[in-house]
Every structure is written in structure tokens, then in C-alpha cells.
Protein backbone atom coordinates (compact mmCIF):
# COMPACT_ATOMS: atom_id res chain seq x y z
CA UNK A 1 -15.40 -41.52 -14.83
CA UNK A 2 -13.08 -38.43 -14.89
CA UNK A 3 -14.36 -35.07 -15.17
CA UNK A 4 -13.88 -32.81 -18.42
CA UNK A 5 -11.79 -30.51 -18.38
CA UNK A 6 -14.57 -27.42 -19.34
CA UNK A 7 -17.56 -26.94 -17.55
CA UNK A 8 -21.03 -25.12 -18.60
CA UNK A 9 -22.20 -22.71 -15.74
CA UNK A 10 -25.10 -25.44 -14.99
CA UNK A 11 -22.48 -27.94 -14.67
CA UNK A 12 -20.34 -26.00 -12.36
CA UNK A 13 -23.24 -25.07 -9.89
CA UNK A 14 -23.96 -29.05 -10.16
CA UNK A 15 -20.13 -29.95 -9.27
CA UNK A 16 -19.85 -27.17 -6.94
CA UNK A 17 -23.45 -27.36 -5.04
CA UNK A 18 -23.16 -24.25 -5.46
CA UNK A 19 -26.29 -22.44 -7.22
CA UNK A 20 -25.43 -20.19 -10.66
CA UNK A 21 -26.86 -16.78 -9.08
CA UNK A 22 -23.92 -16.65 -7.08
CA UNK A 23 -21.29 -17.91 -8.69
CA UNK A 24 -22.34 -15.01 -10.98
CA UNK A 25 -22.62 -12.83 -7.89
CA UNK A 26 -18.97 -14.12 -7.08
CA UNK A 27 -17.59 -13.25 -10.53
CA UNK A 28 -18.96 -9.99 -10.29
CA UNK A 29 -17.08 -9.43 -6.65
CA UNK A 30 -13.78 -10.59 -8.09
CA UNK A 31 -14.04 -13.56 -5.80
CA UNK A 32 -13.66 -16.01 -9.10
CA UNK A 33 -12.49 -15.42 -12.46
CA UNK A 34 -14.82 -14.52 -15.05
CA UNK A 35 -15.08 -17.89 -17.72
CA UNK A 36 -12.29 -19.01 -19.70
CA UNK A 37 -14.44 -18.57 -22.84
CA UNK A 38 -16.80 -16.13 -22.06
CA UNK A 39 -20.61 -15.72 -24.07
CA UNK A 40 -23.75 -17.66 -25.04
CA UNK A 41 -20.72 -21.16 -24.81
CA UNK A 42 -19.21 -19.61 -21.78
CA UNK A 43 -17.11 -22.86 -19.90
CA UNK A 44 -15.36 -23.23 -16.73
CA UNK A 45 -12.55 -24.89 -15.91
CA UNK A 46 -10.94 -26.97 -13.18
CA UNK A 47 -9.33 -23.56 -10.85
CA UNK A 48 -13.24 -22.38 -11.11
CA UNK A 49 -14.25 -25.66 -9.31
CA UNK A 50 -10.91 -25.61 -7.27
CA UNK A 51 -11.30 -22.05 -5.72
CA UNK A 52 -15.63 -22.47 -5.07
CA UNK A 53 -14.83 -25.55 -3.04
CA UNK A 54 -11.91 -22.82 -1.43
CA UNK A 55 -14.56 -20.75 -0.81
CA UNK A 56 -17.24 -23.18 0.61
CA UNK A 57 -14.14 -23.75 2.64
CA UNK A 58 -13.51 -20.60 4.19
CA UNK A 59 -17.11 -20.14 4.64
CA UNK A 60 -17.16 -23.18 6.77
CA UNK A 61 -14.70 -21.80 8.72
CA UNK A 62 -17.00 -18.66 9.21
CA UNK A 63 -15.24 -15.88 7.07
CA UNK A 64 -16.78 -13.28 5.10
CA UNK A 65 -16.92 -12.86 1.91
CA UNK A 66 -15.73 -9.29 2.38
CA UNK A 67 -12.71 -10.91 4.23
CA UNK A 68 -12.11 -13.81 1.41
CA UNK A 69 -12.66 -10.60 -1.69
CA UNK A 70 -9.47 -8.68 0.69
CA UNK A 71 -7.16 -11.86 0.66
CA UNK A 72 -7.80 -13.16 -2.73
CA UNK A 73 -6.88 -9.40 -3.37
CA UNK A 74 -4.18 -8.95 -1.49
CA UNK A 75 -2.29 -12.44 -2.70
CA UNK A 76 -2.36 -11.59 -6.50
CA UNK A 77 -1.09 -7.66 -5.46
CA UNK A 78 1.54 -9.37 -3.25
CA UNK A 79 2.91 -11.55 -6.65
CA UNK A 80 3.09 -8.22 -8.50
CA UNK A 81 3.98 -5.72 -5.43
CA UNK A 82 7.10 -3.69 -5.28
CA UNK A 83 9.26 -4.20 -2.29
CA UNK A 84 8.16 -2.57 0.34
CA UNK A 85 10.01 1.13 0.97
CA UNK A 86 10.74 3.08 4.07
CA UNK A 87 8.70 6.71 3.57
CA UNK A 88 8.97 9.53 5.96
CA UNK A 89 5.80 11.29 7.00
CA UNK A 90 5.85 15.39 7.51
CA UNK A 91 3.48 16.90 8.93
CA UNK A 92 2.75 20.37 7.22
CA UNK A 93 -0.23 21.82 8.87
CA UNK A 94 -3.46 20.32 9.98
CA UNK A 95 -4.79 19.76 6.19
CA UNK A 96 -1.37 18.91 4.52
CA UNK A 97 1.00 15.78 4.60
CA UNK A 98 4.18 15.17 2.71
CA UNK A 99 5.60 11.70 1.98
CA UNK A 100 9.34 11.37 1.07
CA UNK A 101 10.76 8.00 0.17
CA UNK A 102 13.26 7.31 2.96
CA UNK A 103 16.11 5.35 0.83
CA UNK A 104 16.73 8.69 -1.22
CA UNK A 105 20.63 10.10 -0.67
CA UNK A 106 21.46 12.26 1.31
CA UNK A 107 21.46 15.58 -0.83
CA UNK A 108 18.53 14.43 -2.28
CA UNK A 109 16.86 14.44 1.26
CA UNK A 110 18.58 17.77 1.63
CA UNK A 111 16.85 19.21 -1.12
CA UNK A 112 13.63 17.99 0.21
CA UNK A 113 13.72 19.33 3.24
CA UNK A 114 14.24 22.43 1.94
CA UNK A 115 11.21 22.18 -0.36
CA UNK A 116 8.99 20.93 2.70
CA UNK A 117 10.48 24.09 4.38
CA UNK A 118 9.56 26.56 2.05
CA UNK A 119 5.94 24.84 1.15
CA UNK A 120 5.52 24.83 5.50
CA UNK A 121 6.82 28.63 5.71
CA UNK A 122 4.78 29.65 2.47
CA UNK A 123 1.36 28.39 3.46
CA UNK A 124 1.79 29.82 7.34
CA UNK A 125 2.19 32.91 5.68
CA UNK A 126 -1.01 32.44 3.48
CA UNK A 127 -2.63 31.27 6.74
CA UNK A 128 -1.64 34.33 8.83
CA UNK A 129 -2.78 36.80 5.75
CA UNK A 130 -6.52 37.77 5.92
CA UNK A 131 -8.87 34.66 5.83
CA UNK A 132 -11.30 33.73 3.22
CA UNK A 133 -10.87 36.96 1.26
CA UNK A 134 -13.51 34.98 -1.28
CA UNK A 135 -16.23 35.04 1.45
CA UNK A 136 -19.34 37.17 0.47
């Protein structure tokens, strides 16, 4: 006998072995999607049974479910990511960091450097002036 193609949540924790309670608890982790049709019918389909017997899986192999959350994460960011980007990091003073994208032109970074200049000059001044004038 095949399967159906929709699932109540009873029927998935059946087909799974996998009790409701956490397959709610895994929904509300963004381990696995929430149900196709959602409410008092709420059903499941097939990728629901697919990705708890994944999980069981990974389990099995003694992962976390911190661990499986990250990758599950990480894979639908990396279908939707830009390509990565070379930045340059400048340090301004203990409490202040500058990024710069590194693939700008040339005058561009020109121009930056002058701005990350005059912001590192401007708040050493500030720094040097008397401190915490505020303090009471």
C-alpha cells in the first residue's frame, strides 16, 4: 500500500516514530517546516517525513540539534547568499572598526582612506580633550 501524499500530525509522529511534542518543538526551532496547510486540518507532506528520518539520522550519528538548526541554516542562506567579497578591516581605536569592501576602485578607496583618516584624527582629538566632561 503506498503512502498518501498528506499526513495529519498523528500520522507523521506514527510514520516518523517520532512523538508530536517534538516535531512541534522542531517546527518551532526551524529544524522542519511549519505544515503545508496549517490549522485545526493542518497536513504534512512527504519532505516533513523525508527531513525527520534526516534528522533521526544525524542524531544517530551523535549531532546536536544546535549543530543540525546551524546547517539546515546555513544551506538555505548559501542558495540565496551573495558571493562572497574581499573587505578590509581598519582599526580606528580600541572601540571603533571600519569595514571597506576591498573590490572598490581605486579613487574610490582613495576617498576612503581619507574619510577613515579624518574620522581616526577627529576622535584622537576628542580623546585627548578633557574626559567625561558629563561626569557629575
Amino acid at each position: 500500500m503506498g503512502h498518501q501524499q498528506f499526513r495529519t500530525l498523528a500520522e507523521l509522529s506514527d510514520d516518523s516514530g517520532i512523538p508530536a511534542r517534538t516535531i512541534r518543538f522542531y517546527i518551532a526551532r526551524g529544524i522542519l517546516d511549519g505544515p503545508v496547510k496549517a490549522g485545526r486540518q493542518a497536513v504534512y507532506g512527504a519532505e516533513h517525513l523525508t527531513r525527520l528520518e534526516k534528522i533521526k539520522e544525524w542524531q544517530a550519528q551523535g549531532r546536536m540539534l544546535a549543530e543540525i538548526a546551524n546547517d539546515l541554516r546555513a544551506g538555505a542562506r548559501a542558495q540565496t547568499a551573495a558571493p562572497p567579497s574581499v573587505w578590509w578591516q581598519h582599526a580606528i581605536q580600541e572601540d571603533v572598526m571600519v569595514w571597506v569592501r576591498g573590490d572598490v576602485s581605486p579613487w574610490r578607496m582613495k576617498q576612503i582612506r581619507a574619510a577613515v583618516d579624518a574620522m581616526t584624527s577627529q576622535l584622537a582629538d576628542q580623546s585627548s580633550e578633557t574626559p567625561r566632561r558629563n561626569r557629575k
